[in-house]
N, C-alpha and C. Protein backbone atom coordinates (compact mmCIF):
# COMPACT_ATOMS: atom_id res chain seq x y z
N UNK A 1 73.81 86.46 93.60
CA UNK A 1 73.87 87.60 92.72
C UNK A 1 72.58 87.64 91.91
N UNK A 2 71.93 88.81 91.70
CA UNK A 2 70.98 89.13 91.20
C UNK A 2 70.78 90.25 90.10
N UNK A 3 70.76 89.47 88.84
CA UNK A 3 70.93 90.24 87.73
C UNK A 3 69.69 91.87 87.46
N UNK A 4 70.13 92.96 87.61
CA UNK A 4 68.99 93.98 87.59
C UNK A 4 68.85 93.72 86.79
N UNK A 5 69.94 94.46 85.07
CA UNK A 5 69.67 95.02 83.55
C UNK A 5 70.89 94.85 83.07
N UNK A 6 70.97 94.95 81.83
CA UNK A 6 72.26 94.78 80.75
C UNK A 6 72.84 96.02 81.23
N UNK A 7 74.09 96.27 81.07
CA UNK A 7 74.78 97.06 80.79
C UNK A 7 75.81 97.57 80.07
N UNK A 8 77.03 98.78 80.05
CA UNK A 8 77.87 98.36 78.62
C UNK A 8 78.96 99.13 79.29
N UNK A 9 80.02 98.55 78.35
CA UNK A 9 81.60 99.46 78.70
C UNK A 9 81.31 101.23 78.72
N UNK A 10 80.01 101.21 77.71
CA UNK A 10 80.19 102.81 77.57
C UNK A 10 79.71 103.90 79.06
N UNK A 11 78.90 102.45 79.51
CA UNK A 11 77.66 103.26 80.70
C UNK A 11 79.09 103.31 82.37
N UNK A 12 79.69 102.17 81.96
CA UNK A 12 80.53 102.18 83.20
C UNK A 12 81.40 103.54 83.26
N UNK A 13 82.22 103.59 81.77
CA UNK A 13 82.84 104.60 81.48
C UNK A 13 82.37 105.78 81.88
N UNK A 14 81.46 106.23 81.65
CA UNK A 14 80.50 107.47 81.81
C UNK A 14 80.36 107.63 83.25
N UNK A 15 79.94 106.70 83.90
CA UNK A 15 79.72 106.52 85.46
C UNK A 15 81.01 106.57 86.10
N UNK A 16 82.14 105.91 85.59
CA UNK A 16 83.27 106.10 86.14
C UNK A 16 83.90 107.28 86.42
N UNK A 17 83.99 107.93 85.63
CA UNK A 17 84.29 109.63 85.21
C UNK A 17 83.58 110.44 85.77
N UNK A 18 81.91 110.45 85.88
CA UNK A 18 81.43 111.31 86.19
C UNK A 18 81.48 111.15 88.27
N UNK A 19 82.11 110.03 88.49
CA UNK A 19 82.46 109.49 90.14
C UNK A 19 83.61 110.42 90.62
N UNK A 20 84.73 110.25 89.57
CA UNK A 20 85.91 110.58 89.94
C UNK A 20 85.76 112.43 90.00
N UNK A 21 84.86 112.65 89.47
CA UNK A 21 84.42 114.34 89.55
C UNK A 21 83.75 114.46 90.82
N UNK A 22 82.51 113.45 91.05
CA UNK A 22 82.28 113.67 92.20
C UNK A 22 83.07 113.49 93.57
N UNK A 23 84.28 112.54 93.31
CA UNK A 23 84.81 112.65 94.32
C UNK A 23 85.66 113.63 94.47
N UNK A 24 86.17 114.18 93.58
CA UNK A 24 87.33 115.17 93.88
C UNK A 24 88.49 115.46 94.16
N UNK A 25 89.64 116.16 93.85
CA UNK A 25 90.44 115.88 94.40
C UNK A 25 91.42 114.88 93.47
N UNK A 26 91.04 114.42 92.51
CA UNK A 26 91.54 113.76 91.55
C UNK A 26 91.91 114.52 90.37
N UNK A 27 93.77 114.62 90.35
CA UNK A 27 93.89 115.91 89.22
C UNK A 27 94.04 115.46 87.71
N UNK A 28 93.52 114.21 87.65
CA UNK A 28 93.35 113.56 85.64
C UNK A 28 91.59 114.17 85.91
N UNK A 29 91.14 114.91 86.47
CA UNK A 29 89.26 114.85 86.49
C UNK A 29 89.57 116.53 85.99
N UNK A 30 90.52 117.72 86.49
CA UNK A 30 90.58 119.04 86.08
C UNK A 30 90.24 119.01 84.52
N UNK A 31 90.44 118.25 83.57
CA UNK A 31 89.44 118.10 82.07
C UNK A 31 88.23 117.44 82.39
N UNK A 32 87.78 118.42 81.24
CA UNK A 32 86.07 118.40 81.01
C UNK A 32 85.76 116.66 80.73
N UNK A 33 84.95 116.04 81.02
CA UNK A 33 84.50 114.84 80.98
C UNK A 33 84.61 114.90 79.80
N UNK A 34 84.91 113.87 78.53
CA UNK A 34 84.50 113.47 77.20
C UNK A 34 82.61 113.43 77.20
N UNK A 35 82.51 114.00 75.99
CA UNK A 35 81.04 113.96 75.65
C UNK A 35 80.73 112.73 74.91
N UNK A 36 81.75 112.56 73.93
CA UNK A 36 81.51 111.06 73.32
C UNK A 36 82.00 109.49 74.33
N UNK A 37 81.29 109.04 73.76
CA UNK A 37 80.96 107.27 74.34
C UNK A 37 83.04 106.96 74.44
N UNK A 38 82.98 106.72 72.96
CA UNK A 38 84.37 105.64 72.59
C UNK A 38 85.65 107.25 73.13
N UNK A 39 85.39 108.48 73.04
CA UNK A 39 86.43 109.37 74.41
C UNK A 39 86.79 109.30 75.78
N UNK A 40 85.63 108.57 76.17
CA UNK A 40 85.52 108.55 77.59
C UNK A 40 86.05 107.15 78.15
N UNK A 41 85.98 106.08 76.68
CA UNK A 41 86.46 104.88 77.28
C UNK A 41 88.23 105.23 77.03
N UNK A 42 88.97 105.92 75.71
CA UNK A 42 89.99 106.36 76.05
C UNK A 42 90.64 107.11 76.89
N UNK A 43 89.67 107.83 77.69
CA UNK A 43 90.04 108.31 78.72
C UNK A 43 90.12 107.53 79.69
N UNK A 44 89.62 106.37 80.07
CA UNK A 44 89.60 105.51 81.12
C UNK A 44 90.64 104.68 80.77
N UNK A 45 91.33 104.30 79.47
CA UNK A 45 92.47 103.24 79.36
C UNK A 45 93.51 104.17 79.50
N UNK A 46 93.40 105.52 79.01
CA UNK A 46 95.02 106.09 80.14
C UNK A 46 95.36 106.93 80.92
N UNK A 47 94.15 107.52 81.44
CA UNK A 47 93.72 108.53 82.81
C UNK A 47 93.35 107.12 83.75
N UNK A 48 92.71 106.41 83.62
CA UNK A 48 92.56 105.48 84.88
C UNK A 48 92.79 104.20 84.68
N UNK A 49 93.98 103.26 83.76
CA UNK A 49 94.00 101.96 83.08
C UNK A 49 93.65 101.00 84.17
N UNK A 50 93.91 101.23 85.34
CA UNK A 50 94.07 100.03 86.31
C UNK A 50 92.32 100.10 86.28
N UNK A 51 91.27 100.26 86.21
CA UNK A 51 90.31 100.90 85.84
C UNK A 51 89.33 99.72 85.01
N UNK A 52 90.54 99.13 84.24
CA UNK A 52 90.12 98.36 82.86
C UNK A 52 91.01 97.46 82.81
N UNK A 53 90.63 96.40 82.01
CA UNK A 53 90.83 95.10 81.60
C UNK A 53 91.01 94.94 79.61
N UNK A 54 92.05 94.77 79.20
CA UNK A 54 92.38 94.31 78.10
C UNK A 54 90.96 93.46 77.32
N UNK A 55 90.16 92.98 77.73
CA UNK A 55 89.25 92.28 77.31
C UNK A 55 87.54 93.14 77.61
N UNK A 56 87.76 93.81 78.16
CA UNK A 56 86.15 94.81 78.66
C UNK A 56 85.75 95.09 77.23
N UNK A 57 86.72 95.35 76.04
CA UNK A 57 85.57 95.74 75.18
C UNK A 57 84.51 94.76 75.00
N UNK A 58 85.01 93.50 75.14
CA UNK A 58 84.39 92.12 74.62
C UNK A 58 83.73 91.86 75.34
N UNK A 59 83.32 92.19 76.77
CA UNK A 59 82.66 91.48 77.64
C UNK A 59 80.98 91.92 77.74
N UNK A 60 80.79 91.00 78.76
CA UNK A 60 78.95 91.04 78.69
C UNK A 60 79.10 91.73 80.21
N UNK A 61 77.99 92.90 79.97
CA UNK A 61 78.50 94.03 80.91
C UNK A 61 76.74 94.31 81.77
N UNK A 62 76.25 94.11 83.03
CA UNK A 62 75.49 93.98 83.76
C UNK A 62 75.58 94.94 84.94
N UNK A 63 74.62 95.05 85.63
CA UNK A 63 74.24 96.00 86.63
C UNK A 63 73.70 94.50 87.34
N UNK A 64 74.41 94.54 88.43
CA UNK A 64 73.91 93.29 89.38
C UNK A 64 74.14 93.88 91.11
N UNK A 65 72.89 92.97 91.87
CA UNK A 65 72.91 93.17 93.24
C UNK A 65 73.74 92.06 93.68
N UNK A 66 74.22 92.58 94.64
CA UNK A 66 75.14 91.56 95.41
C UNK A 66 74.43 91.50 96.97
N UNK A 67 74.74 90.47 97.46
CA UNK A 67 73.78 89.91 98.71
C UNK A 67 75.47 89.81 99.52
N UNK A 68 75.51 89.93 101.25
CA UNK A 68 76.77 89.86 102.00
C UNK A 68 77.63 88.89 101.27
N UNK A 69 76.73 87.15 101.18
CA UNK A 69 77.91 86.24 100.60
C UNK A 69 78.57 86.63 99.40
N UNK A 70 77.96 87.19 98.47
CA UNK A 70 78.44 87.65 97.37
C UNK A 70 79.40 88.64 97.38
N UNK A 71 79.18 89.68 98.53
CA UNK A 71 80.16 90.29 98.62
C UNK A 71 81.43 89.76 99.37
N UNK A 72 81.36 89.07 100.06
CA UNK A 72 82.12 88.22 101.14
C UNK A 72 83.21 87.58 100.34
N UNK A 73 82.82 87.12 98.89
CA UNK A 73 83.64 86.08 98.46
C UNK A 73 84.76 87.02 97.27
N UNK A 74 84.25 88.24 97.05
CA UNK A 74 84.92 89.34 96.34
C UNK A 74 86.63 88.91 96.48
N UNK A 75 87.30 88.90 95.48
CA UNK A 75 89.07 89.14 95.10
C UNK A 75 89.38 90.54 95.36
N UNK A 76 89.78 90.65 96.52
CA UNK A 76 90.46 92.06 97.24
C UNK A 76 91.94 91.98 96.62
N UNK A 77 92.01 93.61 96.63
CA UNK A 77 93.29 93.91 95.90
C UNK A 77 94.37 93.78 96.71
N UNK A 78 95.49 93.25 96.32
CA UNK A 78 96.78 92.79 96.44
C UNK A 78 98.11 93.95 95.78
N UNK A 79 98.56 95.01 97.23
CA UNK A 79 99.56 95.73 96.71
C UNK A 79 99.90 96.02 97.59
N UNK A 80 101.12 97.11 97.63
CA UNK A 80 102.35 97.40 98.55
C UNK A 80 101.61 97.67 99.78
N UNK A 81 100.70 98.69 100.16
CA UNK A 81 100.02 99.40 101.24
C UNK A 81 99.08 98.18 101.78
N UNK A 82 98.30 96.68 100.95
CA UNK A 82 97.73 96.26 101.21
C UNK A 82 98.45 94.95 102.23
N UNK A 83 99.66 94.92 101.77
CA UNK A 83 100.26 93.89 102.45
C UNK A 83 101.10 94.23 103.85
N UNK A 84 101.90 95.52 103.21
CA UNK A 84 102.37 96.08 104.34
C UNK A 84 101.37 96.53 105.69
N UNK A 85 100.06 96.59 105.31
CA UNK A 85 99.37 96.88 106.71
C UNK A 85 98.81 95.51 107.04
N UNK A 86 99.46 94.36 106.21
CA UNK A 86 98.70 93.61 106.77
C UNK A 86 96.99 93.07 106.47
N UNK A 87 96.57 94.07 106.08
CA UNK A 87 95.12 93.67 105.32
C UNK A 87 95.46 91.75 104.25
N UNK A 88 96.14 92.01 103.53
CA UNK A 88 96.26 91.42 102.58
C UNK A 88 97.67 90.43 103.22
N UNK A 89 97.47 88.91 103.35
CA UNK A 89 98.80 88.26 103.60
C UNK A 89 99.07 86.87 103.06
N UNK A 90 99.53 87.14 102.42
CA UNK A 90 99.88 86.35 101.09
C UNK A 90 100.52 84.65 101.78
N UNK A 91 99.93 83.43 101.69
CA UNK A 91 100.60 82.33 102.56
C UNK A 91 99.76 80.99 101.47
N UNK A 92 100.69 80.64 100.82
CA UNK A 92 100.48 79.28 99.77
C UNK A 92 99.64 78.58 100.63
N UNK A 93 99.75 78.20 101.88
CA UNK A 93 98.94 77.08 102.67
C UNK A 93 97.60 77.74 102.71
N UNK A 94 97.35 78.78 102.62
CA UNK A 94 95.49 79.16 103.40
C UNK A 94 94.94 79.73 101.51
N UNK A 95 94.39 78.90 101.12
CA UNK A 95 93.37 79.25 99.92
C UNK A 95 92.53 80.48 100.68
N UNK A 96 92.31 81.65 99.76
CA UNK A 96 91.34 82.55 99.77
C UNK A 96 92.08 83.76 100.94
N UNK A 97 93.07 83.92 100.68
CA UNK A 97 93.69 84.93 101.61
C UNK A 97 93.28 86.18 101.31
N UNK A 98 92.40 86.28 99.75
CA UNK A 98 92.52 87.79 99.09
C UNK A 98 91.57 87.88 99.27
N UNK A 99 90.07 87.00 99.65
CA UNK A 99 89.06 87.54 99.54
C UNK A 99 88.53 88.75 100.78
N UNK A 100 87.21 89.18 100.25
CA UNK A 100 86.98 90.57 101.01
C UNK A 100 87.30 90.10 102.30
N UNK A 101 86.05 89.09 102.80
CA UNK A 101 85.40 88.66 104.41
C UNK A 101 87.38 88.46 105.03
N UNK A 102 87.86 87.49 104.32
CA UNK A 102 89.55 87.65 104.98
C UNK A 102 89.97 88.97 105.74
N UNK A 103 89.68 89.80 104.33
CA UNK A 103 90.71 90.92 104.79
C UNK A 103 90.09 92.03 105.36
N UNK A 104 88.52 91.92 105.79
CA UNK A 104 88.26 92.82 106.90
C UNK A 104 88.80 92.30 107.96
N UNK A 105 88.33 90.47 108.26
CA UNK A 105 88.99 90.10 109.39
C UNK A 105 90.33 90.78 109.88
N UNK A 106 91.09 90.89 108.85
CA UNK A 106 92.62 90.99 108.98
C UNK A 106 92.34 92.42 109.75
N UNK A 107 91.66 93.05 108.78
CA UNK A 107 92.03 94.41 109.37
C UNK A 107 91.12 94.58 110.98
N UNK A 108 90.42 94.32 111.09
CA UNK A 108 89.50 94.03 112.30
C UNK A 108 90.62 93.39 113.85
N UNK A 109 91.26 92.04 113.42
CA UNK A 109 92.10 91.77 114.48
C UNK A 109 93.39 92.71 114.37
N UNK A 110 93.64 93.55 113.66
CA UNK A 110 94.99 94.45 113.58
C UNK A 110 94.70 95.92 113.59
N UNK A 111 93.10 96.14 113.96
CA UNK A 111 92.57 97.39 114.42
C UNK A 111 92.69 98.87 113.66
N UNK A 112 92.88 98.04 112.35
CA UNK A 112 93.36 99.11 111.30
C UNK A 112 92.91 100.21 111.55
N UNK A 113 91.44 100.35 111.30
CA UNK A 113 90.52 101.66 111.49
C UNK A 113 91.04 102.60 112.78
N UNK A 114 91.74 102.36 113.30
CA UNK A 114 92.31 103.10 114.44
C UNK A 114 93.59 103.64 114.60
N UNK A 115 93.92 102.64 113.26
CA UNK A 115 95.83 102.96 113.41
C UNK A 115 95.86 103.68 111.69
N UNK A 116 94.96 104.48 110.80
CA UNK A 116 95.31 104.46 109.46
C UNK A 116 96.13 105.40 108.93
N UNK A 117 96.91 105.10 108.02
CA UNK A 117 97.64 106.19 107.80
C UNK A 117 97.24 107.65 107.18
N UNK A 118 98.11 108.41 107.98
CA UNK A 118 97.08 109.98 107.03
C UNK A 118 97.06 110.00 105.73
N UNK A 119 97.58 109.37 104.74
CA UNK A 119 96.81 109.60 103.67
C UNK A 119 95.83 108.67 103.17
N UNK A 120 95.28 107.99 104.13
CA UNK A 120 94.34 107.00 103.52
C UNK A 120 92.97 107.31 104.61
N UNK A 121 92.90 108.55 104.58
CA UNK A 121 91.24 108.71 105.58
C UNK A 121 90.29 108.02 105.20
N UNK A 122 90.08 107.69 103.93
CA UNK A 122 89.08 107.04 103.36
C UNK A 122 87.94 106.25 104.06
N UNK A 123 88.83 105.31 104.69
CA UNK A 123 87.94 104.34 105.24
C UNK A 123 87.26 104.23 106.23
N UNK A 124 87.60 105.65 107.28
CA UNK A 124 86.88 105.56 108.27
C UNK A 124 85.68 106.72 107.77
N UNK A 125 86.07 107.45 107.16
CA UNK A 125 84.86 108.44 106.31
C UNK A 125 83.68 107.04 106.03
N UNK A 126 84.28 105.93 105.71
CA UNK A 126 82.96 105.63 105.08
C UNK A 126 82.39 104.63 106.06
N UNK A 127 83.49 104.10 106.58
CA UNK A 127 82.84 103.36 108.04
C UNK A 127 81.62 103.86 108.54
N UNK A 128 81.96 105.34 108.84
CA UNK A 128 81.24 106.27 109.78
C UNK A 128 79.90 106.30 108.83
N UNK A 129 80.08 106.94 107.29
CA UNK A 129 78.85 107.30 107.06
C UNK A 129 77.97 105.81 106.80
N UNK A 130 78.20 104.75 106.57
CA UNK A 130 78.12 103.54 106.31
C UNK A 130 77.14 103.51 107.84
N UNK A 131 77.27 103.47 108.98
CA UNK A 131 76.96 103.21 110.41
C UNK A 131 75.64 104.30 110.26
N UNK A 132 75.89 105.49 109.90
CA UNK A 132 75.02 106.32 109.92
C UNK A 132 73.64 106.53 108.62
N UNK A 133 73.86 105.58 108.22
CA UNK A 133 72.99 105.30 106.94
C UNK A 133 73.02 106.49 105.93
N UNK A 134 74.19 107.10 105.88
CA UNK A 134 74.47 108.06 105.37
C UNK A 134 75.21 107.55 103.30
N UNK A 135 75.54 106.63 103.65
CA UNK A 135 75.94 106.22 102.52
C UNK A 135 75.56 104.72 102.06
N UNK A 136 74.79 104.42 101.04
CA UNK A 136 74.55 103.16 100.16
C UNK A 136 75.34 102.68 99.07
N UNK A 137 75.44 101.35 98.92
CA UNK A 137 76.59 101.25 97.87
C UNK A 137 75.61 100.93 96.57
N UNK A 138 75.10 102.10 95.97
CA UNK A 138 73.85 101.98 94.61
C UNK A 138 74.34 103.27 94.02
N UNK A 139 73.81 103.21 92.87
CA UNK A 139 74.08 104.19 92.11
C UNK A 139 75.69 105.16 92.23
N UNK A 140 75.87 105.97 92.20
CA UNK A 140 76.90 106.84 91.90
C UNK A 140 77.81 105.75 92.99
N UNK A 141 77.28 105.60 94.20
CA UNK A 141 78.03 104.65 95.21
C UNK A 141 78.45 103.29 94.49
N UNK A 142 78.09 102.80 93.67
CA UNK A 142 77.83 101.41 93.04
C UNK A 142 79.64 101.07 93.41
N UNK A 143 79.62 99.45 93.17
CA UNK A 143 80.91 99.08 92.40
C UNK A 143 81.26 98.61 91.55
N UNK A 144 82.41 98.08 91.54
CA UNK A 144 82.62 97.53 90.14
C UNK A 144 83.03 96.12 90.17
N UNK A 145 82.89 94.83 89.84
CA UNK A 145 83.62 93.96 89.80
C UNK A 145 83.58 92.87 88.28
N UNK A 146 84.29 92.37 88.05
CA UNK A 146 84.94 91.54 86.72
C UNK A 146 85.31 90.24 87.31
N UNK A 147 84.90 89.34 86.13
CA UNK A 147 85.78 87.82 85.93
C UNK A 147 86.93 87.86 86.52
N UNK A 148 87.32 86.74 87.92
CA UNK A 148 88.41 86.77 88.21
C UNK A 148 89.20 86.61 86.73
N UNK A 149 90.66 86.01 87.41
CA UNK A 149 91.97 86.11 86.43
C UNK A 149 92.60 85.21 87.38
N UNK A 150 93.52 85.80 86.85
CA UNK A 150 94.62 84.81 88.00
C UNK A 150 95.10 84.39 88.90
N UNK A 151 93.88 85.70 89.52
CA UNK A 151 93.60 85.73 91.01
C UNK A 151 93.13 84.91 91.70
N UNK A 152 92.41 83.93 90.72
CA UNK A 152 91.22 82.66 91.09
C UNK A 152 92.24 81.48 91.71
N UNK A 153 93.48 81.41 91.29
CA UNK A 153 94.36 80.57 91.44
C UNK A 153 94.41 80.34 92.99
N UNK A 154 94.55 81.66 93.87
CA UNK A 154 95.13 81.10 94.98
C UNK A 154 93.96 81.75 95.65
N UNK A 155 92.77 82.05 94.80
CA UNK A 155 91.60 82.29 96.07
C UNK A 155 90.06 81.42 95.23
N UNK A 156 90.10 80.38 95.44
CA UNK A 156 89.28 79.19 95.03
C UNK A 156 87.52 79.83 95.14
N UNK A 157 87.31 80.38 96.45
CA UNK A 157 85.82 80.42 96.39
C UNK A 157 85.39 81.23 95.59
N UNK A 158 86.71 82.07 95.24
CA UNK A 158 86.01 83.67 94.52
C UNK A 158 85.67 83.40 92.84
N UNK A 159 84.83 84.09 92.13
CA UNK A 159 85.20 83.96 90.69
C UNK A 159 84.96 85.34 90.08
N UNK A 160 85.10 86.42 90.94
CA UNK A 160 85.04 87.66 91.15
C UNK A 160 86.02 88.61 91.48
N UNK A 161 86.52 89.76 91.04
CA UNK A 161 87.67 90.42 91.27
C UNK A 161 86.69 91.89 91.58
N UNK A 162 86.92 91.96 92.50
CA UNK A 162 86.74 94.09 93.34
C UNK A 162 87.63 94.96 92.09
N UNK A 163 86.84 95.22 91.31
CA UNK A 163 87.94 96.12 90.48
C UNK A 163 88.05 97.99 91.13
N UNK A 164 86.79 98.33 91.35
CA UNK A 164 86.41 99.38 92.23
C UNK A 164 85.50 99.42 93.20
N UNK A 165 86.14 100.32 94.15
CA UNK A 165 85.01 100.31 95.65
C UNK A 165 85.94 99.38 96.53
N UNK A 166 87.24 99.26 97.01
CA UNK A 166 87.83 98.21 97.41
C UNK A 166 87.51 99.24 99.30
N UNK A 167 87.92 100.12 99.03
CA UNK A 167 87.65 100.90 100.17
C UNK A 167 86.41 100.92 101.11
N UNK A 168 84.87 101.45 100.15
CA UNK A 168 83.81 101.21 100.31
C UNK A 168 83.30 99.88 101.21
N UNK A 169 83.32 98.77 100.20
CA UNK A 169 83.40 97.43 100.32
C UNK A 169 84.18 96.91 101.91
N UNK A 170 85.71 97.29 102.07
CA UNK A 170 86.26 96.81 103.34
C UNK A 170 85.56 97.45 104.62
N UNK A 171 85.16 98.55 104.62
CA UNK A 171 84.14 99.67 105.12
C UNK A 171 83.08 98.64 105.78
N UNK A 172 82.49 98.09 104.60
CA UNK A 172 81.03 97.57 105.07
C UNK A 172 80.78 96.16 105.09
N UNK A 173 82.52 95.33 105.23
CA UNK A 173 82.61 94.17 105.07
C UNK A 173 82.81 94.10 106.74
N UNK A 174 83.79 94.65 107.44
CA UNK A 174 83.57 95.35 108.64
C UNK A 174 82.78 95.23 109.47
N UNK A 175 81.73 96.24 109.10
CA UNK A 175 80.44 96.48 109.77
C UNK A 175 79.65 95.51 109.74
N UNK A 176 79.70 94.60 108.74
CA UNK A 176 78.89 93.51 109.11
C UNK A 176 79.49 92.02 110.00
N UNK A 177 80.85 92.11 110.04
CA UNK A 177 81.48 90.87 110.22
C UNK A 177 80.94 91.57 112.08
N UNK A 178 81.44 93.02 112.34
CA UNK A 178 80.73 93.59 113.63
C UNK A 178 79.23 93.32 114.25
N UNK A 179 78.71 93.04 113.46
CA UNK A 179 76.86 93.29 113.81
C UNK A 179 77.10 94.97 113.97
N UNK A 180 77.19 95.67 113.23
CA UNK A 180 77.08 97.26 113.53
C UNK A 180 75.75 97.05 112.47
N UNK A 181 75.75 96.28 111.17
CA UNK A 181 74.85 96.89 110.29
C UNK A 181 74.24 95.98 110.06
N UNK A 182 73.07 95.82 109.05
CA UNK A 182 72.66 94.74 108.99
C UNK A 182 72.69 94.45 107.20
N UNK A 183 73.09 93.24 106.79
CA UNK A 183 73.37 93.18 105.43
C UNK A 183 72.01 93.96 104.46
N UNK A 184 72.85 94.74 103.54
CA UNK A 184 71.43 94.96 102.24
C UNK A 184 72.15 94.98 101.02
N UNK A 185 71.40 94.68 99.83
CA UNK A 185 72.19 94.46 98.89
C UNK A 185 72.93 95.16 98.27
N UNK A 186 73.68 95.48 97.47
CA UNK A 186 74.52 96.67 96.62
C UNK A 186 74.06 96.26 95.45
N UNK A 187 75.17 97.16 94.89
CA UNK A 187 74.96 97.36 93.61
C UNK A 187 76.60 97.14 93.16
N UNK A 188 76.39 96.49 91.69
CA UNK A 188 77.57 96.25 90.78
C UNK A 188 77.52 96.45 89.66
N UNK A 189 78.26 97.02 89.27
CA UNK A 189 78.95 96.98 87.69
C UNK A 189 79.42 95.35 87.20
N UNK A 190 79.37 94.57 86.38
CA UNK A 190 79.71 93.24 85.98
C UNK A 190 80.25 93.19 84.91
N UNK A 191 81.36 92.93 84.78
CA UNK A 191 81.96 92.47 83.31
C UNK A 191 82.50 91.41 83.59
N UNK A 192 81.75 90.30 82.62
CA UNK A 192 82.01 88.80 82.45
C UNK A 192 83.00 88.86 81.23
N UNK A 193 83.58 87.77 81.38
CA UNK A 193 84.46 87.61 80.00
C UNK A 193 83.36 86.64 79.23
């Protein structure tokens, strides 16, 4: 990991919001973005809480590149759709079941990208533009990741949690575990505790 510049709860906030406009299609985004700093972070603790962390005001907040291993070792999210397809499989004996490089594998031997459900197009949108050098994970693309938690417990290598871009990220965790692409660095949002 490679530290660019400082950053702050207010700049993520701002970036966060002004994403969810660009993506679209998101009906907490039909209001006007907050113009003020400390609006926009209330808008993010209850238009998007999962978003945020109880402790982000406090944290030391960075713009960092991430290199494949760095992304590789990422705390992938753990929920109903993630387990039920299988991406995500939860087993006390295998440390690091949650991390990214796992759970492309997973999805890679279970051919997800071929079988996805219609409401989750997402990922082959970005597969595709990902292959086509159509999309970088920098700027507006960036992600987000934070101080594991408790997550660290049953995934040892990681000390990192995917807070956003989990989609993105499995996309181009993928493509590289493939040889389709060839690793380049991203970009992150960082909040350390």
């Amino acid at each position: 990991m490679r530290f660019l510049r400082q950053s702050s709860l207010e700049e993520y906030a701002k970036w966060y919001l002004d994403r969810q406009r660009y993506k679209g299609g998101d009906k907490a985004e039909s209001a006007p973005i907050p113009v003020r700093a400390e609006q926009q972070i209330a808008t993010m603790r209850t238009a998007h809480c999962g978003k945020m962390r109880d402790w982000f005001q406090e944290s030391r907040w960075h713009i960092v590149e991430l290199d494949a291993v760095d992304l590789s070792k990422l705390v992938f999210l753990e929920s109903c759709w993630t387990k039920e397809k299988r991406l995500v499989i939860p087993n006390p004996n295998e440390p690091n079941y949650r991390i990214l490089r796992q759970v492309a594998e997973n999805a890679l031997k279970s051919d997800y990208l071929n079988h996805l459900p219609h409401d989750h197009p997402e990922l082959k949108k970005y597969y595709e533009a990902l292959i086509r050098g159509e999309l970088q994970l920098v700027g507006r693309h960036r992600i987000v990741v934070c101080s594991a938690e408790n997550e660290i417990t049953s995934n040892p290598d990681a000390r990192y949690y995917l807070l956003d871009g989990t989609v993105r990220c499995l996309a181009y965790m993928m493509l590289l575990l493939e040889g389709k692409v060839e690793g380049r660095p991203i970009e992150a949002f960082l909040a350390e505790r």
